[in-house]
N, C-alpha and C. Protein backbone atom coordinates (compact mmCIF):
# COMPACT_ATOMS: atom_id res chain seq x y z
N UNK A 1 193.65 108.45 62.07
CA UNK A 1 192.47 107.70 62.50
C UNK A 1 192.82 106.25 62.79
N UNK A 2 194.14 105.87 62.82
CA UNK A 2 194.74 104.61 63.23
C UNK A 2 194.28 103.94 64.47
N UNK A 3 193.99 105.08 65.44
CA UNK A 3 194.22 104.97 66.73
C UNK A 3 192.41 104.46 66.83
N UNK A 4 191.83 104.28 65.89
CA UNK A 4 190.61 104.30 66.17
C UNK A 4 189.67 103.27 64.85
N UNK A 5 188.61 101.66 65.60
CA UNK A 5 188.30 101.47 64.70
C UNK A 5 187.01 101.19 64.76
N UNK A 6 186.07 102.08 63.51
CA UNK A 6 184.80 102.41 63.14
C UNK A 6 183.88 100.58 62.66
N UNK A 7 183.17 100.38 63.47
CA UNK A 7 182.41 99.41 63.01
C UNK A 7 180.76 99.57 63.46
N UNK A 8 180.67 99.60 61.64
CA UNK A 8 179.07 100.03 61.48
C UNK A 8 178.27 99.10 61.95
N UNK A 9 176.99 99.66 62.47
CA UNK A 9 175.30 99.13 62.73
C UNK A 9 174.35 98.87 61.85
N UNK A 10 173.40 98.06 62.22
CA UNK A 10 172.44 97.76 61.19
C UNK A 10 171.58 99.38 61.02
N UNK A 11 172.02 100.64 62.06
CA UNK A 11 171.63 101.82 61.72
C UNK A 11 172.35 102.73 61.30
N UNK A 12 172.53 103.22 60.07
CA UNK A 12 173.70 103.73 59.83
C UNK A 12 174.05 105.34 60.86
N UNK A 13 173.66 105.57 61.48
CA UNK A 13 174.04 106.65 62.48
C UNK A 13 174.20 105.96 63.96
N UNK A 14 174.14 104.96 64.62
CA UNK A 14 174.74 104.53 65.42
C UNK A 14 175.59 103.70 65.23
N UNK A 15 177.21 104.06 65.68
CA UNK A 15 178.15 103.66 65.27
C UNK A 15 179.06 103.27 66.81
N UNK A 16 179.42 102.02 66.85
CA UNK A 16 180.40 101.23 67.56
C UNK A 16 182.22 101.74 67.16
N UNK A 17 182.40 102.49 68.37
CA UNK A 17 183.63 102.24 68.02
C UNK A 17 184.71 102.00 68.98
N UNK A 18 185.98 101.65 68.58
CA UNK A 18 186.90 100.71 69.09
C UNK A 18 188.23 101.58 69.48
N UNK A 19 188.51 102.51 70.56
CA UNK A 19 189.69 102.75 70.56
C UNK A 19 190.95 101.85 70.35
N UNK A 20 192.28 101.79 70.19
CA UNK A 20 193.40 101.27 69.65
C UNK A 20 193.89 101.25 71.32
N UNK A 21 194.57 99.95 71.58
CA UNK A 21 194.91 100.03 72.82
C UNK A 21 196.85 100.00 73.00
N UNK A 22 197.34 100.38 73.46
CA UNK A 22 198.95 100.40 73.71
C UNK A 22 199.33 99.57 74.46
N UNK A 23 199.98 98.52 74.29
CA UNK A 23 200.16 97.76 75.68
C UNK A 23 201.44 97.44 76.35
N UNK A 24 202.14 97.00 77.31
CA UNK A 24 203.63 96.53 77.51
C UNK A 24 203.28 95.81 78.55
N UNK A 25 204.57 95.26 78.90
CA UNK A 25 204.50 94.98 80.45
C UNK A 25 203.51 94.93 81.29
N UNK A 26 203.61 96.36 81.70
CA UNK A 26 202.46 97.40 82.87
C UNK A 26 201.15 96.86 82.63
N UNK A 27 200.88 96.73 81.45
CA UNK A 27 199.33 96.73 81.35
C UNK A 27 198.90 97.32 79.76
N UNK A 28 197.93 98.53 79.70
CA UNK A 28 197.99 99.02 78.43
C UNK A 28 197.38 100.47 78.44
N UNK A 29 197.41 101.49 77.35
CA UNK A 29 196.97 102.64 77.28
C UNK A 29 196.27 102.64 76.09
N UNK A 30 195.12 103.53 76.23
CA UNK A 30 193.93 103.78 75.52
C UNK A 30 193.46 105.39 75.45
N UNK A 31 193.35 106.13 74.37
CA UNK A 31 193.01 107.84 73.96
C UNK A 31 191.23 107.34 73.91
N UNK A 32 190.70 107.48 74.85
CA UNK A 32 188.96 106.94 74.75
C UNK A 32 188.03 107.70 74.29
N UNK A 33 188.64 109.33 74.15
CA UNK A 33 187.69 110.26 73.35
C UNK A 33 188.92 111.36 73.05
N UNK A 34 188.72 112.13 71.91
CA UNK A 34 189.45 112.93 71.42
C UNK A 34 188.39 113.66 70.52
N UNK A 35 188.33 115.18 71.10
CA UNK A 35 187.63 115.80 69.88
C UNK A 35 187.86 115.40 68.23
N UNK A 36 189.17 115.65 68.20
CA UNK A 36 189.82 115.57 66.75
C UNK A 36 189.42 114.40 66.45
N UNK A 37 189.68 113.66 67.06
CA UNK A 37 189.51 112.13 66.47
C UNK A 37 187.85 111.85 65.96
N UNK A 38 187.17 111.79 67.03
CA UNK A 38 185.22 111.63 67.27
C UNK A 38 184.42 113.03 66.90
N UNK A 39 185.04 114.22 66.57
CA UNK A 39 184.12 114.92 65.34
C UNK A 39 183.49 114.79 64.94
N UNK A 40 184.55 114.13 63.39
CA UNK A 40 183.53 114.04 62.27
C UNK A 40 182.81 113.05 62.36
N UNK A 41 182.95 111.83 62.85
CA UNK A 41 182.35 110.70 62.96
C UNK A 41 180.96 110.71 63.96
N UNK A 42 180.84 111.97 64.90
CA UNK A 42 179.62 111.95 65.48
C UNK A 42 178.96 112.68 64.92
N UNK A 43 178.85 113.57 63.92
CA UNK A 43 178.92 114.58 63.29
C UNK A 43 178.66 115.65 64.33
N UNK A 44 179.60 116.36 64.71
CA UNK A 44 179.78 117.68 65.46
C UNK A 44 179.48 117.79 66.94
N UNK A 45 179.11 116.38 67.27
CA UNK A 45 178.48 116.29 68.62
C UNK A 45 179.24 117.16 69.69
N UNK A 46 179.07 117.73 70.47
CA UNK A 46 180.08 118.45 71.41
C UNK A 46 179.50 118.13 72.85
N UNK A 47 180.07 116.79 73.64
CA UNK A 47 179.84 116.31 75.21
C UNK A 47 179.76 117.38 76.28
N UNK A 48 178.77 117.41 77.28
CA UNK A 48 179.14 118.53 78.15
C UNK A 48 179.26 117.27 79.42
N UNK A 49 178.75 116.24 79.30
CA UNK A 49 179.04 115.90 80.89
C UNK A 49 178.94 114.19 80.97
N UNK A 50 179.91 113.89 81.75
CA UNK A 50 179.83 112.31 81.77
C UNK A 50 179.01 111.63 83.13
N UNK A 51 178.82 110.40 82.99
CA UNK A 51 178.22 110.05 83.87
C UNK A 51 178.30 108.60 84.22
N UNK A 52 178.35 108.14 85.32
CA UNK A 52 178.87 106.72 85.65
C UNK A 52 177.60 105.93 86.29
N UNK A 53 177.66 104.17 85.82
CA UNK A 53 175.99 103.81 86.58
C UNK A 53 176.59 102.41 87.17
N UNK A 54 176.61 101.82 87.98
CA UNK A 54 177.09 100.54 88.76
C UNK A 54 175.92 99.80 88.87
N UNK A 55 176.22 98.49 88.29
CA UNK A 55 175.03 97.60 88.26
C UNK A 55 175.24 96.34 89.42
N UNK A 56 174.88 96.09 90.49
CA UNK A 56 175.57 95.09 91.29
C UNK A 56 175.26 93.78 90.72
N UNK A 57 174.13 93.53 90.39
CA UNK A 57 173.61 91.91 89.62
C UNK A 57 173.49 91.99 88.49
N UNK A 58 174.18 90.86 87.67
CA UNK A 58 173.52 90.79 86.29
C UNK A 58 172.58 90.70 86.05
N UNK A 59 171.99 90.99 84.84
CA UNK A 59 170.55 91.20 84.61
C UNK A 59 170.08 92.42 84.86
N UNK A 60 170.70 93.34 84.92
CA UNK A 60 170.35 94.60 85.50
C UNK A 60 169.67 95.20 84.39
N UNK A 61 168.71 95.86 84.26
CA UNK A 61 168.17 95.84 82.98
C UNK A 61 167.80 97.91 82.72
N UNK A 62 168.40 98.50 82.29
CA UNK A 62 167.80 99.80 82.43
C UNK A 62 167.50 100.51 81.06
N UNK A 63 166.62 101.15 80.95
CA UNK A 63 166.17 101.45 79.94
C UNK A 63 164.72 101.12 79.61
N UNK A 64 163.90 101.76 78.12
CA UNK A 64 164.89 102.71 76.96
C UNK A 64 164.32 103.71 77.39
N UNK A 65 165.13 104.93 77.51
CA UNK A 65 166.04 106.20 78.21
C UNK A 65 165.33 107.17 77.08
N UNK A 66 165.08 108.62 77.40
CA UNK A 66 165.34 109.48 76.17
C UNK A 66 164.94 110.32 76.79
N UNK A 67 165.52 111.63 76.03
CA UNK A 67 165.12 112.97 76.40
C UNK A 67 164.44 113.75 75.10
N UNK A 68 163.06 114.06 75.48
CA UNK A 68 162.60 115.06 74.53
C UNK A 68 162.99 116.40 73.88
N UNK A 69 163.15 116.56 72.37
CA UNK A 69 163.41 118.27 72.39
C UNK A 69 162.14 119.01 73.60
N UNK A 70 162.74 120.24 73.60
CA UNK A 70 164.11 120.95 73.08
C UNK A 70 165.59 120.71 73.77
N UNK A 71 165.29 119.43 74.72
CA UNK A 71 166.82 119.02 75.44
C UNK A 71 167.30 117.77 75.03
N UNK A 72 167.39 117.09 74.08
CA UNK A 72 167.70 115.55 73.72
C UNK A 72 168.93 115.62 74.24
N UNK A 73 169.51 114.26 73.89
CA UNK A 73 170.51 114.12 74.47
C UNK A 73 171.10 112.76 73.45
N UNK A 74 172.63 112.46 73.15
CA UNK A 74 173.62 112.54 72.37
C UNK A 74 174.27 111.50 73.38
N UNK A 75 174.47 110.30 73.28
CA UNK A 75 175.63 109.50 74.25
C UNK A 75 176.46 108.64 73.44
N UNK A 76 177.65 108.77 74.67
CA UNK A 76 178.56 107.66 74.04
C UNK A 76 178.88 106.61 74.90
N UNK A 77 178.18 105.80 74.85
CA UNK A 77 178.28 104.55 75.98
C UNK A 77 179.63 103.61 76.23
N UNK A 78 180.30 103.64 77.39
CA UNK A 78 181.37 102.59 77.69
C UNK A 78 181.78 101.76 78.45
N UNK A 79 182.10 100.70 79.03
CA UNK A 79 181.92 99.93 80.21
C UNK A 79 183.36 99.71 80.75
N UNK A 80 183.31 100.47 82.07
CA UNK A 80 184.50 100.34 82.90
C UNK A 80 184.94 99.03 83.39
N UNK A 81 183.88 98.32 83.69
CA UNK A 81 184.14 96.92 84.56
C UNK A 81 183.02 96.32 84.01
N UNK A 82 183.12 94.99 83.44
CA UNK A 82 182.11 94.20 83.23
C UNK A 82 181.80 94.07 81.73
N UNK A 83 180.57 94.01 81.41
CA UNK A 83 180.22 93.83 80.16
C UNK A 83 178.61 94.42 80.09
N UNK A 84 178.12 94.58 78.89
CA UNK A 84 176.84 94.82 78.71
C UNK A 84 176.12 94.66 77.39
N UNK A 85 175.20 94.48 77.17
CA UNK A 85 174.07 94.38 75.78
C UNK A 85 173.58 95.55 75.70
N UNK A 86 174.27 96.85 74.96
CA UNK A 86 173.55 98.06 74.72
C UNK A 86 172.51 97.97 73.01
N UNK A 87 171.49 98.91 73.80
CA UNK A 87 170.89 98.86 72.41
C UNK A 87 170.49 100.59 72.09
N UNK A 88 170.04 100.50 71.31
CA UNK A 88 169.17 101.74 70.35
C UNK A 88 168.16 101.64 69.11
N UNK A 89 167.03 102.36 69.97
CA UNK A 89 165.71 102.56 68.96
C UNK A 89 165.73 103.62 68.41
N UNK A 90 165.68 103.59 67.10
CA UNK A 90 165.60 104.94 66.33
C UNK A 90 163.58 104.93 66.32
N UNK A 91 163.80 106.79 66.71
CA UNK A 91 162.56 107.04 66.90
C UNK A 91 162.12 108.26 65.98
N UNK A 92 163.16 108.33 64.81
CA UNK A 92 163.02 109.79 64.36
C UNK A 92 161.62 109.09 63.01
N UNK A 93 160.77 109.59 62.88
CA UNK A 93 159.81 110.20 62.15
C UNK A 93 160.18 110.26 60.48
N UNK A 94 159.76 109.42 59.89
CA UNK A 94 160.49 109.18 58.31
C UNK A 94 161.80 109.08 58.28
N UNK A 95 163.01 107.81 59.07
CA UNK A 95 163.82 107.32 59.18
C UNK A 95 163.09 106.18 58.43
N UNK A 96 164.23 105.89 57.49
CA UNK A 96 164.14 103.82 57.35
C UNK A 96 164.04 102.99 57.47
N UNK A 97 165.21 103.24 59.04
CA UNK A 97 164.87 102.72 60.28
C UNK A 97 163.80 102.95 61.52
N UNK A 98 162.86 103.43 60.86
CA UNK A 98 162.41 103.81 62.14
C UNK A 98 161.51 102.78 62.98
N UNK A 99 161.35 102.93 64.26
CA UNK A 99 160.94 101.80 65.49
C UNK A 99 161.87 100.84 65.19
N UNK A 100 163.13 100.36 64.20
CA UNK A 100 163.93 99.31 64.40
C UNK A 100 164.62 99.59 65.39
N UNK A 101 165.53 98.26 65.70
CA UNK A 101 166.56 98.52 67.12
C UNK A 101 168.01 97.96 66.57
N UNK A 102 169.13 98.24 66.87
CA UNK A 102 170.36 97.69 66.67
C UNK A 102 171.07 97.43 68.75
N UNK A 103 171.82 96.02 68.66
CA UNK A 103 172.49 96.06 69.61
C UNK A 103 173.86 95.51 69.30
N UNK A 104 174.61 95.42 70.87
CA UNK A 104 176.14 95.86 70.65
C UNK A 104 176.36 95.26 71.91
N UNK A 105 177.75 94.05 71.99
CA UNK A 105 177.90 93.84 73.21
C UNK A 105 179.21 94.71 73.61
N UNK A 106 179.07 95.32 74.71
CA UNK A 106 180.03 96.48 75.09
C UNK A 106 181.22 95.85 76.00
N UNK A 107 182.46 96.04 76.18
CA UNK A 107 182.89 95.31 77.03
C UNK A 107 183.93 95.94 77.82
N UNK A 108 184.16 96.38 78.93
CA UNK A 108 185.53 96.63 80.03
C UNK A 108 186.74 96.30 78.90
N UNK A 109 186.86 95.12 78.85
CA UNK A 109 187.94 94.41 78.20
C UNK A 109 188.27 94.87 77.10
N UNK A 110 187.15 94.52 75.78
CA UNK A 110 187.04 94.79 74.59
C UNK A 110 187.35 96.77 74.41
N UNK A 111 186.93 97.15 75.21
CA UNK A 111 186.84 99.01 75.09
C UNK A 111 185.76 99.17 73.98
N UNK A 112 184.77 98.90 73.55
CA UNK A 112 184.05 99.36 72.81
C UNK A 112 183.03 100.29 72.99
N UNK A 113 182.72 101.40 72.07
CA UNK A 113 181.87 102.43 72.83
C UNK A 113 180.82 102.72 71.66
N UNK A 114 179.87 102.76 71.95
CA UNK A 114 178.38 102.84 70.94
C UNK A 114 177.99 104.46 71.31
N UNK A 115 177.62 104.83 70.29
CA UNK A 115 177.23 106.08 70.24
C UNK A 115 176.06 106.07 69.70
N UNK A 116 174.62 107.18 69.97
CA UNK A 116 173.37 106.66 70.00
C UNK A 116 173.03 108.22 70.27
N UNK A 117 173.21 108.76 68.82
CA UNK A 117 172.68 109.91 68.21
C UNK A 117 171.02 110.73 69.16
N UNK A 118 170.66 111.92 68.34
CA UNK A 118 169.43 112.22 69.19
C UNK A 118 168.71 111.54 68.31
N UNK A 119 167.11 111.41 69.14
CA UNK A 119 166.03 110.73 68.50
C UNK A 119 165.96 109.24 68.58
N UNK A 120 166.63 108.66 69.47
CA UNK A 120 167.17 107.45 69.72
C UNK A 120 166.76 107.33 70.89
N UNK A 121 166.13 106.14 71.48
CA UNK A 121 165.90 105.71 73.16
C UNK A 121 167.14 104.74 72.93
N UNK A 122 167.46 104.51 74.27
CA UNK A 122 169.04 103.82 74.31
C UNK A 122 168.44 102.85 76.12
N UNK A 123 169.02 101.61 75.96
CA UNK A 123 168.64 100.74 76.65
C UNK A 123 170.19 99.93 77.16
N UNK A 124 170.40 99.21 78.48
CA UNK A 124 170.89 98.65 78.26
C UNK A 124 170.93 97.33 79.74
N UNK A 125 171.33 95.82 79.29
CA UNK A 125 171.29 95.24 80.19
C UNK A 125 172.85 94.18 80.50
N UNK A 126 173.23 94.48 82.20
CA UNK A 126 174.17 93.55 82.15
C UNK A 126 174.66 92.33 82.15
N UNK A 127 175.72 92.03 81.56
CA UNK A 127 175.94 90.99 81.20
C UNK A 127 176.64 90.09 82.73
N UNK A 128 177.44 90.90 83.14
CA UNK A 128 178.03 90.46 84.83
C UNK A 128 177.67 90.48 86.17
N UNK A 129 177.77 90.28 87.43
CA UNK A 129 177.51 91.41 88.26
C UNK A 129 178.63 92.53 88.12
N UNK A 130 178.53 93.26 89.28
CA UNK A 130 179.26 94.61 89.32
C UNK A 130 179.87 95.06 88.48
N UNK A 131 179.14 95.56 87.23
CA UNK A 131 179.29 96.35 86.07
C UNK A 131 179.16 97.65 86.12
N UNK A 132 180.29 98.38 85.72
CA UNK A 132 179.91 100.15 85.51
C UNK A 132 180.15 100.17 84.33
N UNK A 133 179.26 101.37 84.07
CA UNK A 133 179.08 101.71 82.96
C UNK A 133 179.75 103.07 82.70
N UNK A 134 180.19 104.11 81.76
CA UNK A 134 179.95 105.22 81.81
C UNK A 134 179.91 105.92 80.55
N UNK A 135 179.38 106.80 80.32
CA UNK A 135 178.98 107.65 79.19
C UNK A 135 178.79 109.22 79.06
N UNK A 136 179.02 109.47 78.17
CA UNK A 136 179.13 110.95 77.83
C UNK A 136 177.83 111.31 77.04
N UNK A 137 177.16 112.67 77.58
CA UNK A 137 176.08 113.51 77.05
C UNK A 137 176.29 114.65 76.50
N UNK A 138 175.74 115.15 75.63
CA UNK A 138 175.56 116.58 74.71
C UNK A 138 174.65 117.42 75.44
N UNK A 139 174.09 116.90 76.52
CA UNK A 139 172.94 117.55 76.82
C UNK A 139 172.56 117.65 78.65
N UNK A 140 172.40 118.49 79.26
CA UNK A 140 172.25 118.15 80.33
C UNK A 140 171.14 117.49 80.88
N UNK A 141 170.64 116.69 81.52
CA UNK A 141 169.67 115.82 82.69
C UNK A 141 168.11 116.97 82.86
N UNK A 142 167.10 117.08 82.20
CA UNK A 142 165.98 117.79 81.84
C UNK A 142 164.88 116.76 82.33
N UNK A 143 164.24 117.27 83.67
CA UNK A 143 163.69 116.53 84.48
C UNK A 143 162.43 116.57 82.64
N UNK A 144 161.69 118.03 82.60
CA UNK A 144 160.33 117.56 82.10
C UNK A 144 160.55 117.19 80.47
N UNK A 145 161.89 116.77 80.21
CA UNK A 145 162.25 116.03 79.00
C UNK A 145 162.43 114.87 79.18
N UNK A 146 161.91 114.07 80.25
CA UNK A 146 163.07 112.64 80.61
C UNK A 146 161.68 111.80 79.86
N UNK A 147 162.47 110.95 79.26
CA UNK A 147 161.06 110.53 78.38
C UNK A 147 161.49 108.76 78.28
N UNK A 148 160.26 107.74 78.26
CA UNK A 148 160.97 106.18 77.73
C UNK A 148 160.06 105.28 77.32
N UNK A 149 160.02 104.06 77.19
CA UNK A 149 159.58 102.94 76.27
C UNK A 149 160.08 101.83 76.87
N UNK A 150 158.79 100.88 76.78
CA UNK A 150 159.00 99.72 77.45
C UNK A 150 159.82 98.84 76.60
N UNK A 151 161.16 98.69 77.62
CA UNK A 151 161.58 97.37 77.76
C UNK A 151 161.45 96.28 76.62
N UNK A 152 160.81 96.02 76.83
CA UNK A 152 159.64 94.87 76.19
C UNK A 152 158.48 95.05 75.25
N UNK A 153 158.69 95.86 74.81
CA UNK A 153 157.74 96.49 73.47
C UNK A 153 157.77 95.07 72.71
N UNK A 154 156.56 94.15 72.36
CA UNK A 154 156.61 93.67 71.32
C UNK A 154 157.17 93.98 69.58
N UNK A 155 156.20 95.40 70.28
CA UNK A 155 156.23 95.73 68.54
C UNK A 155 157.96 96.20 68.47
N UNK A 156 158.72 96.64 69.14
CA UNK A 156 160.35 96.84 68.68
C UNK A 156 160.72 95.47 68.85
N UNK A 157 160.44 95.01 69.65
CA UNK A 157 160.99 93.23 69.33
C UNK A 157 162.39 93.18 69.52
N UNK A 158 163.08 93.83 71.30
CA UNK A 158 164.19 93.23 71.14
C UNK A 158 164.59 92.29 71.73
N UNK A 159 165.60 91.65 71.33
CA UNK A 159 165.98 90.65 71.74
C UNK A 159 167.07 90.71 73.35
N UNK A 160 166.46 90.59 74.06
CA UNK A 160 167.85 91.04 75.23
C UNK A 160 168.22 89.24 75.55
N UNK A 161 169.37 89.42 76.14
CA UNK A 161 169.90 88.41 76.68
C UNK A 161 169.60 87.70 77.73
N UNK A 162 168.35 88.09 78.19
CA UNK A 162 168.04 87.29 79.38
C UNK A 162 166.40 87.07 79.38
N UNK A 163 166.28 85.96 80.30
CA UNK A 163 164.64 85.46 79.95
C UNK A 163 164.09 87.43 80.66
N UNK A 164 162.72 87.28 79.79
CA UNK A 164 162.06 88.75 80.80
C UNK A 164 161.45 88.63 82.60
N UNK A 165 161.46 87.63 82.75
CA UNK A 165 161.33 87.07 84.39
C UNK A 165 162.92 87.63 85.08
N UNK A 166 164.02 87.16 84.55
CA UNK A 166 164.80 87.73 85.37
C UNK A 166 165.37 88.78 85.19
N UNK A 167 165.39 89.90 84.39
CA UNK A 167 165.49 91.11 83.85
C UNK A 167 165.01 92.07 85.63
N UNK A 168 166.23 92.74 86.15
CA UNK A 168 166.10 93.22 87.27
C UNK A 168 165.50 94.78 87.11
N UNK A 169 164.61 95.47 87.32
CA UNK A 169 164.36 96.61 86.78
C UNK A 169 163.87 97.67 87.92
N UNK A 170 164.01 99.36 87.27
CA UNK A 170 162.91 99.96 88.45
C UNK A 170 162.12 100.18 88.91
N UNK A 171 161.43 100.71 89.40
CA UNK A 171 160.26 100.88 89.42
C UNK A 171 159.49 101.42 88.37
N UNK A 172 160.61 102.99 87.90
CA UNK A 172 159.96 103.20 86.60
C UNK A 172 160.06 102.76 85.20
N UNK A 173 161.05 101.89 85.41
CA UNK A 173 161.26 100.91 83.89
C UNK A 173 160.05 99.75 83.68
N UNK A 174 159.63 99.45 84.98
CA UNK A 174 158.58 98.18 84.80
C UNK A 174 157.33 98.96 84.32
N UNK A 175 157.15 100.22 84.13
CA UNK A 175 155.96 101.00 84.12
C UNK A 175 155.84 101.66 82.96
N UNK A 176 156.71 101.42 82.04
CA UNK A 176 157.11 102.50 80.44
C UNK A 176 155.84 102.46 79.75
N UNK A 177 155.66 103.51 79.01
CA UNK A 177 154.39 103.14 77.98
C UNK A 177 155.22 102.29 77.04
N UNK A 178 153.92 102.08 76.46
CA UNK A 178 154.32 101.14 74.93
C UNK A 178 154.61 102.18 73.40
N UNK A 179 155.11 101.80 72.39
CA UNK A 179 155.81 102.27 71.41
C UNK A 179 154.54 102.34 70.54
N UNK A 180 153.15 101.67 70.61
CA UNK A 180 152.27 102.04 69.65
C UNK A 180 151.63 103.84 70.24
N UNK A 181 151.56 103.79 71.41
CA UNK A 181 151.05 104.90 71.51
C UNK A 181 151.76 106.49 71.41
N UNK A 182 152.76 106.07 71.21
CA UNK A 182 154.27 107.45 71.22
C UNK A 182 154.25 108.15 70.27
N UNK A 183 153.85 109.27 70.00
CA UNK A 183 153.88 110.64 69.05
C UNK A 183 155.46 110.68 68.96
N UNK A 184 156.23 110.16 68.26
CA UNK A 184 157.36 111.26 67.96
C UNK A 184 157.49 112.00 67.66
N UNK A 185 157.97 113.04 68.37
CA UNK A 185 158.97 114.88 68.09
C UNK A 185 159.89 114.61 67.34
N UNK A 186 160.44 113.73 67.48
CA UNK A 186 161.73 113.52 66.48
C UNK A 186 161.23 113.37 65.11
N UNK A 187 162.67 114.09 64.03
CA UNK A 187 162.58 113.95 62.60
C UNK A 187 163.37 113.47 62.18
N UNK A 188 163.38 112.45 61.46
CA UNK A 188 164.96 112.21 60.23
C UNK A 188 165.42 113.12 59.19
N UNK A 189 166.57 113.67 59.15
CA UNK A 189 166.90 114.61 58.31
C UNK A 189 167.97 114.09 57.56
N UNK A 190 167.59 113.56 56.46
CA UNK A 190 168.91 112.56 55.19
C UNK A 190 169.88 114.09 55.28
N UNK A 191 171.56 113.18 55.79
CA UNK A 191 172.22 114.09 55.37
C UNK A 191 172.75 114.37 54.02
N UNK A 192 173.19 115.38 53.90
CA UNK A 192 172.87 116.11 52.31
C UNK A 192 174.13 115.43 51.46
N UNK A 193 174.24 114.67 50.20
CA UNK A 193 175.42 114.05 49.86
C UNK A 193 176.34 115.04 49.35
N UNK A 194 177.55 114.70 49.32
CA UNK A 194 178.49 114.85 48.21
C UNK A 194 178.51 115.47 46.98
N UNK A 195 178.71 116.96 47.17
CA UNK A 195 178.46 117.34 45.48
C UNK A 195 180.16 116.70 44.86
């Protein structure tokens, strides 16, 4: 597990982590996912499909994202070029955390990759122009699961990096419901300790 370093969130199931980079001369080499390695640490998550998003202006603001059971969806967020402010709302239903948010600045450079369990809306805004992003899902793209939350929810209260005037958004991000009115499907399930 050398090759790899775990740095915890203010949620203890979304977890930042840091591949080990190789470097010489040339440049450098990086192992960016490895079953063996990201297992146990996602607990069992198994990716079926990645996906890449290009932001041309900073400020690009997208999100918060989610998919409803019975199709949620499981990511591991990483940034090819650029930088970004990823976040995650835990939305599970008698969590500790729940409606809190944790964020993470992600970076090309840095290699850092946030992972953002189910029951989680996941948000994120860039820090550069021409930023890609890319990330891995557990779950495939479920049009009548695609589910989200404004932006700008007072009541989650996050903090993004840019005034909300210049926050560049879509059409359907400027339009999210709000977080008081959201029934969560999602449950928190304490995992079981250590006999």
């Amino acid at each position: 597990m050398s090759n790899l370093t775990i740095k915890e969130t203010g949620i203890p199931d979304v977890v930042c982590l840091i591949p080990r980079r190789f470097g010489d001369a040339r440049g450098w080499f990086a192992e960016t996912y490895s079953t063996r390695a990201f297992a146990d640490l996602l607990g069992g998550t198994v990716f079926v499909q990645d996906n890449q998003a290009f932001s041309a202006q900073k400020g690009t603001l997208r999100g918060l994202h989610f998919q409803l059971p019975p199709e949620p969806q499981a990511k591991l967020v990483r940034v090819l070029r650029g930088s970004i402010f990823d976040v995650a709302v835990d939305l599970r239903l008698g969590s500790p955390t729940y409606g809190q948010w944790v964020g993470e600045m992600l970076t090309a450079d840095g290699g850092e990759q946030l992972f953002v369990p189910h029951g989680f809306a996941h948000g994120y805004c860039t820090l550069e122009p021409n930023t890609e992003v890319a990330y891995k899902v557990d779950g495939f793209y479920a049009p009548a699961c695609d589910a989200g939350l404004a932006w700008d929810d007072p009541t989650i209260g996050i903090t993004w990096p840019i005034a909300p005037e210049d926050a560049i958004l879509s059409d359907k991000d400027k339009t999210q419901p709000a977080f008081a009115g959201f029934s969560s499907p999602f449950r928190f399930h304490r995992a079981a300790s250590a006999a």
